[in-house]
N, C-alpha and C. Protein backbone atom coordinates (compact mmCIF):
# COMPACT_ATOMS: atom_id res chain seq x y z
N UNK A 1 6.14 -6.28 -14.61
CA UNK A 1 5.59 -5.04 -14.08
C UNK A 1 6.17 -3.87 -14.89
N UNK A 2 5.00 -3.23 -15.42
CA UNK A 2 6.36 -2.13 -16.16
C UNK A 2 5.86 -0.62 -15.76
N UNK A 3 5.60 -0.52 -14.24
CA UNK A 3 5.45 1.01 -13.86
C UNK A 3 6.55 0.71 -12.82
N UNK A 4 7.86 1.29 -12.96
CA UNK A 4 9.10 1.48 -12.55
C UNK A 4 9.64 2.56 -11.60
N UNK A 5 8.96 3.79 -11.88
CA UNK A 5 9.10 4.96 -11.30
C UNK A 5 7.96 5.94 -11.18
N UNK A 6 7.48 6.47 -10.00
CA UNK A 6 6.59 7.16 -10.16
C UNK A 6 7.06 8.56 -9.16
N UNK A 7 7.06 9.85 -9.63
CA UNK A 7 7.54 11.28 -9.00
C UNK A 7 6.44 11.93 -8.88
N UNK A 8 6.32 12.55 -7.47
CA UNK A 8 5.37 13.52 -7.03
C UNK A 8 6.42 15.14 -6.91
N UNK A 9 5.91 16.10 -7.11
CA UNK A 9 6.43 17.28 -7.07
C UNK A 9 5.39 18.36 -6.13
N UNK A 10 4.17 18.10 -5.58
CA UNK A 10 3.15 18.85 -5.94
C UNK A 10 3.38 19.52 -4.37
N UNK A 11 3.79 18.66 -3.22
CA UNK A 11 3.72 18.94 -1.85
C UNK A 11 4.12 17.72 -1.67
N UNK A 12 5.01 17.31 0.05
CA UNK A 12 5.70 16.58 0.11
C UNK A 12 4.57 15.49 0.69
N UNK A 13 4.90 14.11 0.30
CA UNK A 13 3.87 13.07 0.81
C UNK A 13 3.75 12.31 1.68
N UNK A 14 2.63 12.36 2.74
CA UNK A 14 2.78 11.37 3.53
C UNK A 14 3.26 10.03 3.64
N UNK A 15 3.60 9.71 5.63
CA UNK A 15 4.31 8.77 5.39
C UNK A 15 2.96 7.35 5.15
N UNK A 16 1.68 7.53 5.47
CA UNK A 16 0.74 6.84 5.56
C UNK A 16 0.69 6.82 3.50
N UNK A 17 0.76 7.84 2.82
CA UNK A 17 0.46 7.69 1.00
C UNK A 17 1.62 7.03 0.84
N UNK A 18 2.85 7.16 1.15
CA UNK A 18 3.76 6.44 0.87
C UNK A 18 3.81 5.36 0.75
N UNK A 19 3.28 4.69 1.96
CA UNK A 19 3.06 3.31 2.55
C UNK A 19 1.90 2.67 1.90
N UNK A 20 1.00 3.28 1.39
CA UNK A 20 -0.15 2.66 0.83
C UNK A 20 0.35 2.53 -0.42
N UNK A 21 0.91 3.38 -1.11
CA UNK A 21 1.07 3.24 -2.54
C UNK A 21 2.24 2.16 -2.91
N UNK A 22 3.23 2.08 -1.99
CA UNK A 22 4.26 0.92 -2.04
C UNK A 22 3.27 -0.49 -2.07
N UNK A 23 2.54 -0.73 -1.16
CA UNK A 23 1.76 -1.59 -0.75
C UNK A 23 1.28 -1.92 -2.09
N UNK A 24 0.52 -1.09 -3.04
CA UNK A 24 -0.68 -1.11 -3.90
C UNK A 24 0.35 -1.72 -5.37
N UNK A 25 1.80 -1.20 -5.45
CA UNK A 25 1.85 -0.94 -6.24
C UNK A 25 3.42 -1.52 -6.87
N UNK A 26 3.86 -1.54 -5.36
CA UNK A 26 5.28 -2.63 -5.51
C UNK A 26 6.63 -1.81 -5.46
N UNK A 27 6.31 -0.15 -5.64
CA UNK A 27 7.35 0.66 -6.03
C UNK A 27 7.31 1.81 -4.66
N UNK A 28 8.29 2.41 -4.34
CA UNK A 28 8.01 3.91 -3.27
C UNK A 28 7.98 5.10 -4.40
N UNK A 29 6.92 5.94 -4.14
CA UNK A 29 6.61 7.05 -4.62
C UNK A 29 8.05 8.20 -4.55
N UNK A 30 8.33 8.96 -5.62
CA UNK A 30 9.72 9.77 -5.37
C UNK A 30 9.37 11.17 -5.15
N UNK A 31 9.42 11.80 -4.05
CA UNK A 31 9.45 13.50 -3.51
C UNK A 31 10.63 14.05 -4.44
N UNK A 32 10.04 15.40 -4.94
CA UNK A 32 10.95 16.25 -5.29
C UNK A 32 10.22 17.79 -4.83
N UNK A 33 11.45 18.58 -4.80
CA UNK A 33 11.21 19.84 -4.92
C UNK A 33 11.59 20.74 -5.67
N UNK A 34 11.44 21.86 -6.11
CA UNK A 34 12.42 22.92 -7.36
C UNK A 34 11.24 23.89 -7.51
N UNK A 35 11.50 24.91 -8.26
CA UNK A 35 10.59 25.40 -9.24
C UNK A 35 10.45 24.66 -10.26
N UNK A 36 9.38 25.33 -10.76
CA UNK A 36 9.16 24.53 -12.32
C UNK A 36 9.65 25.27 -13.67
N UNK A 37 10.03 25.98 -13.10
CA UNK A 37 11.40 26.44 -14.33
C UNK A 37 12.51 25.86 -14.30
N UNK A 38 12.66 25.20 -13.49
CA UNK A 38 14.12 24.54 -13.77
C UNK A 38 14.40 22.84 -13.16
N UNK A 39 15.17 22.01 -12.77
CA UNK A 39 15.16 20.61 -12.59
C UNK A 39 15.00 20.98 -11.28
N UNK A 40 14.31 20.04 -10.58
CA UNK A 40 14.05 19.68 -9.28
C UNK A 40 15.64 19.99 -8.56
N UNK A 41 15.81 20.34 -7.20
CA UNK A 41 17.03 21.04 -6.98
C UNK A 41 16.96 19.59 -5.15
N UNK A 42 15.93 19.57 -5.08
CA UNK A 42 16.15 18.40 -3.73
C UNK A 42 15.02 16.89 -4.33
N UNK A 43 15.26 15.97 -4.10
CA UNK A 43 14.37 15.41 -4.03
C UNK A 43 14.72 13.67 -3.62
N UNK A 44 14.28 12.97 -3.94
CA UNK A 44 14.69 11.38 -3.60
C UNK A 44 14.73 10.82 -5.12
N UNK A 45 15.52 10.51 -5.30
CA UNK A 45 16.29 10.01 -6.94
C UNK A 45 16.40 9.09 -6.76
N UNK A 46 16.07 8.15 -7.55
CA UNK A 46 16.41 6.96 -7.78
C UNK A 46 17.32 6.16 -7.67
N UNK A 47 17.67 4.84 -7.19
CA UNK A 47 18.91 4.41 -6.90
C UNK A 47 18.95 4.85 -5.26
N UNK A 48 19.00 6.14 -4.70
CA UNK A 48 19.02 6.36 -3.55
C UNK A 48 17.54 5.87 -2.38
N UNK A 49 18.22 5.50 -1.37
CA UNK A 49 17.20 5.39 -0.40
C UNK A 49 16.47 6.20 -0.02
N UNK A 50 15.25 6.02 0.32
CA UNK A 50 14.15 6.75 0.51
C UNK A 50 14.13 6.66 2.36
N UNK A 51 13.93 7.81 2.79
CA UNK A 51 13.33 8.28 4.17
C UNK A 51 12.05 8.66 4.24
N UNK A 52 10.70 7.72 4.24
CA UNK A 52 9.50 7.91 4.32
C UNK A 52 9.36 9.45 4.92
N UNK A 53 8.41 10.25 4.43
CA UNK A 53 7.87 11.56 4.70
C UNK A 53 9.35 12.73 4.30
N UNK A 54 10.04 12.33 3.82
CA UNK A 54 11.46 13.71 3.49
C UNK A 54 11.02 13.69 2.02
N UNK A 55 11.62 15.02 1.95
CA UNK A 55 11.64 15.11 0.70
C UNK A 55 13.09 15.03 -0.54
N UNK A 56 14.01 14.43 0.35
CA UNK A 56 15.29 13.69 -0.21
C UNK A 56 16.36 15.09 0.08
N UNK A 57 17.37 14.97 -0.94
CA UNK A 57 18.90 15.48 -0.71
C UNK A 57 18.80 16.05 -1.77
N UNK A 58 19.36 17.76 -1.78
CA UNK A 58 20.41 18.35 -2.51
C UNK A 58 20.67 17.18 -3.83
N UNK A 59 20.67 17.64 -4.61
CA UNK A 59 21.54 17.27 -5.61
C UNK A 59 22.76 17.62 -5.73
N UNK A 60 23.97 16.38 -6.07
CA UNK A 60 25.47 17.41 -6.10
C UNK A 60 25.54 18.05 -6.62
N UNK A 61 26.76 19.23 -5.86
CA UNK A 61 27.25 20.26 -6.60
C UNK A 61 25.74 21.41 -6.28
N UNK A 62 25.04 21.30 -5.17
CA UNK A 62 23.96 22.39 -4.96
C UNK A 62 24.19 22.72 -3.28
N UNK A 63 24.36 23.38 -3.10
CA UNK A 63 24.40 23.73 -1.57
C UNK A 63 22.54 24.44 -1.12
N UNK A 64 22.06 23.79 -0.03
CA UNK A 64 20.52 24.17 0.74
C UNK A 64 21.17 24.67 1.65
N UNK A 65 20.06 25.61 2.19
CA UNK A 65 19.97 26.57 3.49
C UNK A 65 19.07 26.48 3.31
N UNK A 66 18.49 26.29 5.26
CA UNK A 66 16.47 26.75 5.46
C UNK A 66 17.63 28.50 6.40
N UNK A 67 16.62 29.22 5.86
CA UNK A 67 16.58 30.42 6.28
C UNK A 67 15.52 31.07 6.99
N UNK A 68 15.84 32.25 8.16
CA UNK A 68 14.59 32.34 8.57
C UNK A 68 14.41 34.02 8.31
């Protein structure tokens, strides 16, 4: 099999696309978030476990706040 990793950035993905595309495809789809000026700042990285529908963790050494 040589599609290994596949990253969505666009909006975070369902847990139903998730599930279909694992299904289809053998791999879980990876959420990130950031601007696109710079590296993704949260997302689900590789090696780490995935929580269907999140869009993963901080990267170290980054501190998140939701603000209102």
């Amino acid at each position: 099999q040589s599609l290994r990793v596949v990253c969505s950035s666009n909006e975070p993905l369902t847990e139903d696309l998730i599930g279909w595309f694992r299904e289809q495809f053998g791999i879980t789809p990876l959420d990130y978030y950031g601007s696109t000026e710079s590296y993704p700042l949260v997302g689900n990285f590789p090696g780490v476990p995935v929580k269907d529908g999140s869009m993963g963790r901080p990267l170290p050494g980054w501190d998140v706040a939701l603000l209102d």
